[in-house]
PDB file of N, CA and C in Angstrom:
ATOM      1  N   UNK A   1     -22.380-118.555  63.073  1.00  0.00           N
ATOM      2  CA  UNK A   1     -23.675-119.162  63.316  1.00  0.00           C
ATOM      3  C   UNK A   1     -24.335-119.518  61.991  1.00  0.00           C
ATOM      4  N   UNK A   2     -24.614-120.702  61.963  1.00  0.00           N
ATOM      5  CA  UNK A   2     -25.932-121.058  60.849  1.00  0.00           C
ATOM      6  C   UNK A   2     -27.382-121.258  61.361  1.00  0.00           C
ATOM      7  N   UNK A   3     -28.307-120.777  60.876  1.00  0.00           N
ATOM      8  CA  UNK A   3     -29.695-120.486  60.660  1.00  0.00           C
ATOM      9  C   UNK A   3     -30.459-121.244  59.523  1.00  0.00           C
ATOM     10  N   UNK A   4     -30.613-122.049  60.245  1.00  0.00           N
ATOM     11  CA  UNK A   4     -31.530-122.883  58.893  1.00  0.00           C
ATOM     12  C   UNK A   4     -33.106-122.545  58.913  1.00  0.00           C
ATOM     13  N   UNK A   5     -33.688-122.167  57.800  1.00  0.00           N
ATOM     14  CA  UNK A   5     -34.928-121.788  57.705  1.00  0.00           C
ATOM     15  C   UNK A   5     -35.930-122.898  56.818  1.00  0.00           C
ATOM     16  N   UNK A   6     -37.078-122.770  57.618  1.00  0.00           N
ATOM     17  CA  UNK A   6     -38.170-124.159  56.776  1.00  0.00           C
ATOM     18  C   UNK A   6     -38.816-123.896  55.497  1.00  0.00           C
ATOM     19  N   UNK A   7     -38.887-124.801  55.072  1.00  0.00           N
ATOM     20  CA  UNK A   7     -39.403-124.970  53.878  1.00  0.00           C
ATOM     21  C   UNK A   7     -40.918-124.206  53.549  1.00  0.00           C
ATOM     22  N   UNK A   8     -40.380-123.111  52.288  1.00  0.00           N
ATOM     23  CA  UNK A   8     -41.453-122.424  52.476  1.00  0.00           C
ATOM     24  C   UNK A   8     -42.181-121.792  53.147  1.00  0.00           C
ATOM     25  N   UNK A   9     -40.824-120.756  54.013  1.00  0.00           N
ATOM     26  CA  UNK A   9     -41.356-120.164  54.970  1.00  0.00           C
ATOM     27  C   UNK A   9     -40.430-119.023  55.423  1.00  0.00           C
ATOM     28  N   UNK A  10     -39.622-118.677  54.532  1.00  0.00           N
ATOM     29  CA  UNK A  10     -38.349-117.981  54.303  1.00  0.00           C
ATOM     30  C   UNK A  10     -38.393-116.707  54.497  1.00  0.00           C
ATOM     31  N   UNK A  11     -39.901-116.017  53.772  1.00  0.00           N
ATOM     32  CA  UNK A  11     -40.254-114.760  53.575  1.00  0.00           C
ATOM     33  C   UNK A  11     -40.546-114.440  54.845  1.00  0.00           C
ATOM     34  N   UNK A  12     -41.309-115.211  55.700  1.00  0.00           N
ATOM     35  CA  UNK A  12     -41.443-114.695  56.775  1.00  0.00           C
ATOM     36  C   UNK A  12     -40.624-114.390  58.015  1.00  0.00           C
ATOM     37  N   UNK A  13     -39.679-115.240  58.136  1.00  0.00           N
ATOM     38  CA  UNK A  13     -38.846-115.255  58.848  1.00  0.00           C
ATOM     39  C   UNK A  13     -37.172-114.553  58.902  1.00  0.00           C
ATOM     40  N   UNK A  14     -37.179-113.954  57.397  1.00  0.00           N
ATOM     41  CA  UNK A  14     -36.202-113.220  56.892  1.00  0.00           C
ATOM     42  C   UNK A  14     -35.566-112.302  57.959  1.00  0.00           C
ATOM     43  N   UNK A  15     -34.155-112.654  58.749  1.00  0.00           N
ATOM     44  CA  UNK A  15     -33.900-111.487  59.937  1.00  0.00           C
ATOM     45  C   UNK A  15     -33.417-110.501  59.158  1.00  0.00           C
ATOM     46  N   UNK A  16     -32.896-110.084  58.274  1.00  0.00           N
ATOM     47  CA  UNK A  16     -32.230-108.983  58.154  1.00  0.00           C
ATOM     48  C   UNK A  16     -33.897-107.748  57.622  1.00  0.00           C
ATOM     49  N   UNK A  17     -34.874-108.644  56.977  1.00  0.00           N
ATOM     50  CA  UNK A  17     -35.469-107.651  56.179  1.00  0.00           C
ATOM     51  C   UNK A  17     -36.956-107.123  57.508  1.00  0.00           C
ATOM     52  N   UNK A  18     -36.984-108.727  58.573  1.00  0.00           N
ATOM     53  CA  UNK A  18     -37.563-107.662  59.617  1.00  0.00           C
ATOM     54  C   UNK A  18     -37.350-106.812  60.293  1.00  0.00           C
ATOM     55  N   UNK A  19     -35.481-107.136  60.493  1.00  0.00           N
ATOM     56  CA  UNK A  19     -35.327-106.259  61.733  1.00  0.00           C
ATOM     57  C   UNK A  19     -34.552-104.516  61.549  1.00  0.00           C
ATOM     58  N   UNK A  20     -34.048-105.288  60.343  1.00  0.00           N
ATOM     59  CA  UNK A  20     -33.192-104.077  59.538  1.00  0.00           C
ATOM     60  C   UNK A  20     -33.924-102.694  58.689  1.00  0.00           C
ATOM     61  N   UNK A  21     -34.220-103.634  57.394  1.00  0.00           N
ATOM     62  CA  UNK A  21     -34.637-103.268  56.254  1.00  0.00           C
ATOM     63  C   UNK A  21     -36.198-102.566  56.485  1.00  0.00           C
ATOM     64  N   UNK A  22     -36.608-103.360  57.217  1.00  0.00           N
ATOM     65  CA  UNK A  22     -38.605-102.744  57.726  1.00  0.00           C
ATOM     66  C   UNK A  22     -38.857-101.845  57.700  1.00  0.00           C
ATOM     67  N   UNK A  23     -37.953-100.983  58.810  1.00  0.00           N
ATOM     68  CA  UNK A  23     -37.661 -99.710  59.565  1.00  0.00           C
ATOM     69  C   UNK A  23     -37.534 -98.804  58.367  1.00  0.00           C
ATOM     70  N   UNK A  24     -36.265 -99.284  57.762  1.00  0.00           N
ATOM     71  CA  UNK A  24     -35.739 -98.130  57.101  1.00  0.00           C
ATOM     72  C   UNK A  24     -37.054 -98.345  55.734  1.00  0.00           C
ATOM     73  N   UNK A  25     -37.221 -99.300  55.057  1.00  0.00           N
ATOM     74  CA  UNK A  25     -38.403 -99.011  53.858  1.00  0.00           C
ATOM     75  C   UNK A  25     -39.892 -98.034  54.567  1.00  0.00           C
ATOM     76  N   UNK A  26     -40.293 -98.644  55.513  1.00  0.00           N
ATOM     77  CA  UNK A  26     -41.193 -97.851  56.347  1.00  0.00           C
ATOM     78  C   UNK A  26     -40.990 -96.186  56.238  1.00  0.00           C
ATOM     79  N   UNK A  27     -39.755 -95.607  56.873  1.00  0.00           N
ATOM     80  CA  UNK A  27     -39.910 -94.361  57.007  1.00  0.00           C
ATOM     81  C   UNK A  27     -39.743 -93.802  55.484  1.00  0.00           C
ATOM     82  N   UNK A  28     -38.849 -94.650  54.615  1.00  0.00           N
ATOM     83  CA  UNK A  28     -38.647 -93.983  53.253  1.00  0.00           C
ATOM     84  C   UNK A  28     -40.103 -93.634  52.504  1.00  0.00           C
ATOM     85  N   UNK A  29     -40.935 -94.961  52.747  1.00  0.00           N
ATOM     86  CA  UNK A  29     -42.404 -94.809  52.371  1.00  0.00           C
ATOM     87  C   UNK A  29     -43.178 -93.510  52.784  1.00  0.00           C
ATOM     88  N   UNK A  30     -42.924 -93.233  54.066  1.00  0.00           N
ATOM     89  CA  UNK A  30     -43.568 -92.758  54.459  1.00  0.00           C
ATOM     90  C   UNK A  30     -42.948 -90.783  54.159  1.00  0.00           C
ATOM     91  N   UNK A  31     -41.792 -90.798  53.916  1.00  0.00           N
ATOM     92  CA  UNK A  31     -41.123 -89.528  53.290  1.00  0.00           C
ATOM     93  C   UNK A  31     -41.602 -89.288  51.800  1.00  0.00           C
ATOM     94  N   UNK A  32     -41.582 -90.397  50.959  1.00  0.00           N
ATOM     95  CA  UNK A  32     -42.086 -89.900  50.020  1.00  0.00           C
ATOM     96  C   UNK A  32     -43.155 -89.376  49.707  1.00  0.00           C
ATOM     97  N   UNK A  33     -44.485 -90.277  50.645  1.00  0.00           N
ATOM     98  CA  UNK A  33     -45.848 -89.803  50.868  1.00  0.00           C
ATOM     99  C   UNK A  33     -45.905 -88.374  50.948  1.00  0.00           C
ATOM    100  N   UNK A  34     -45.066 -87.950  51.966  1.00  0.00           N
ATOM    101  CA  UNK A  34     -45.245 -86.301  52.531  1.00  0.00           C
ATOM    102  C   UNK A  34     -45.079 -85.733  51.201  1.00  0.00           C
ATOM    103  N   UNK A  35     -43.647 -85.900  50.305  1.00  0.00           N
ATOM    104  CA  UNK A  35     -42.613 -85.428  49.420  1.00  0.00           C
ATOM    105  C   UNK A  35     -44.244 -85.040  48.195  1.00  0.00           C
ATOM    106  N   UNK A  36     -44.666 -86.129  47.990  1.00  0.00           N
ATOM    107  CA  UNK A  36     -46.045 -86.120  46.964  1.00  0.00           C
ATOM    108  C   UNK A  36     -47.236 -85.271  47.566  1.00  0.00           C
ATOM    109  N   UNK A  37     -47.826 -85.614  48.606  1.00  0.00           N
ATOM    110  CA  UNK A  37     -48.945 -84.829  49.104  1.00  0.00           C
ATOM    111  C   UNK A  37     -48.236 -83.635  49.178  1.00  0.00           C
ATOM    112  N   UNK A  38     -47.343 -83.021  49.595  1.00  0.00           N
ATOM    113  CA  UNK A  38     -47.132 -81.625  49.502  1.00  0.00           C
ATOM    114  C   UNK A  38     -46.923 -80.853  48.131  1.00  0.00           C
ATOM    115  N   UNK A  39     -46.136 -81.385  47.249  1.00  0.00           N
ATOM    116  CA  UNK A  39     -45.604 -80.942  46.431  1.00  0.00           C
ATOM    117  C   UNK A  39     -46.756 -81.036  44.881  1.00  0.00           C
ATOM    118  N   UNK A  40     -47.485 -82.083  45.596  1.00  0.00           N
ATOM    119  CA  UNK A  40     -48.472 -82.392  44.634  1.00  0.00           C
ATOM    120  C   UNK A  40     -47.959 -82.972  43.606  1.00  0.00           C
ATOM    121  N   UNK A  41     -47.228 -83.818  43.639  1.00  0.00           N
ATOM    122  CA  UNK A  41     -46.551 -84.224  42.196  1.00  0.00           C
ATOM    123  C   UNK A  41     -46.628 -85.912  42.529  1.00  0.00           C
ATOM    124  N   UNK A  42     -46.173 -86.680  40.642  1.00  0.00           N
ATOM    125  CA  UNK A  42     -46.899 -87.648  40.730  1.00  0.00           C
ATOM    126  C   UNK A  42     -45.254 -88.111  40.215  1.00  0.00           C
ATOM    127  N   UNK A  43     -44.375 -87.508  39.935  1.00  0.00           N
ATOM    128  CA  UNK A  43     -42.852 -88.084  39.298  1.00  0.00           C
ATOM    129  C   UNK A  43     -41.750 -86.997  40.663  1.00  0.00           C
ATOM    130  N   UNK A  44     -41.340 -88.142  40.835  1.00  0.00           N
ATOM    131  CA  UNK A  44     -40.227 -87.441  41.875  1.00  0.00           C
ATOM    132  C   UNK A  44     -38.874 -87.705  41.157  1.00  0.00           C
ATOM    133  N   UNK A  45     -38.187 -86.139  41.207  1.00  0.00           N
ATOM    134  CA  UNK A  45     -37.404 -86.088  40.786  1.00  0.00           C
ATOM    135  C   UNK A  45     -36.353 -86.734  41.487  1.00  0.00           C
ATOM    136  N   UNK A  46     -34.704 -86.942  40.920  1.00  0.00           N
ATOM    137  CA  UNK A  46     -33.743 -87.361  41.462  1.00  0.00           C
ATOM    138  C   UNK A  46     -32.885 -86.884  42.923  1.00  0.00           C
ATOM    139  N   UNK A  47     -33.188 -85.653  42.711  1.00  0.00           N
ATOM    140  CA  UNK A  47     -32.669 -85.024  43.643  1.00  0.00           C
ATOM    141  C   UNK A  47     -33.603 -85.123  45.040  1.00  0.00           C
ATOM    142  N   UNK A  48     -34.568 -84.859  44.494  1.00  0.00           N
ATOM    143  CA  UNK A  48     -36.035 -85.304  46.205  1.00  0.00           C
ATOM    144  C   UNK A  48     -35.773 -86.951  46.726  1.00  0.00           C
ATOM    145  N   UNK A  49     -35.856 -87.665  45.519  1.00  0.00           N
ATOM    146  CA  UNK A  49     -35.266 -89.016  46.028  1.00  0.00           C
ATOM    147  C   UNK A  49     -34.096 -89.063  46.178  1.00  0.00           C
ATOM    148  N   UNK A  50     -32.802 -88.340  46.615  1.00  0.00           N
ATOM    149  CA  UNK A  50     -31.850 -88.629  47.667  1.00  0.00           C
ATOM    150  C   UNK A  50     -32.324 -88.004  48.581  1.00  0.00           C
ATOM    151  N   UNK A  51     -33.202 -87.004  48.743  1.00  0.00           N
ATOM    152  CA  UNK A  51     -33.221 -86.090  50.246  1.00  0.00           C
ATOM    153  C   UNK A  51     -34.284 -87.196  51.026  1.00  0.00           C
ATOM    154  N   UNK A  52     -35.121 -87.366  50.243  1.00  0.00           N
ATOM    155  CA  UNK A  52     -36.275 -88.418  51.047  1.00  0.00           C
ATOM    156  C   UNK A  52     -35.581 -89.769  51.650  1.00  0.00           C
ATOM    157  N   UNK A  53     -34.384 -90.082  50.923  1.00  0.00           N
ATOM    158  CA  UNK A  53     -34.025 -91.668  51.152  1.00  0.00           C
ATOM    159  C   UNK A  53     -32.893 -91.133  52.307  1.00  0.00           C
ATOM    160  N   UNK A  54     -31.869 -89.893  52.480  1.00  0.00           N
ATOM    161  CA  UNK A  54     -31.150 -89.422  53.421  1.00  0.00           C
ATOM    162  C   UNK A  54     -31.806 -89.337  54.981  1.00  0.00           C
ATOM    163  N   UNK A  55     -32.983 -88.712  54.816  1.00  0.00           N
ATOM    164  CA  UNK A  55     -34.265 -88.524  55.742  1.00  0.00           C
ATOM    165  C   UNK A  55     -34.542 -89.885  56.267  1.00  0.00           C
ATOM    166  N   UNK A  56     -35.200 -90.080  55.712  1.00  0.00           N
ATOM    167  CA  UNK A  56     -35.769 -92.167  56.449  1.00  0.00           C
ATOM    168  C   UNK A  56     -34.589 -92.815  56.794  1.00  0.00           C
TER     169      UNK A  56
END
């Protein structure tokens, strides 16, 4: 299948990053939030950012 998209209007209509990508940035956002308000910290280490990005 080809999908042709209009001019200047690409961002919005992007299928992979609404239907896919949304979801998963959404919950990652929303793991790290917790990861900071709890921990109180303002640098997340390497290791919290695989558990947060495993999580979402």
């Amino acid at each position: 299948y080809i999908l042709y998209l209009t001019v200047h209007s690409s961002h919005v209509l992007q299928p992979l990053d609404q239907g896919m990508f949304f979801p998963l940035k959404s919950c990652y956002w929303k793991e790290i939030a917790d990861l900071v308000y709890l921990d109180n910290a303002i640098l997340l280490k390497k290791g919290r950012f695989i558990t947060a990005y495993s999580t979402a």
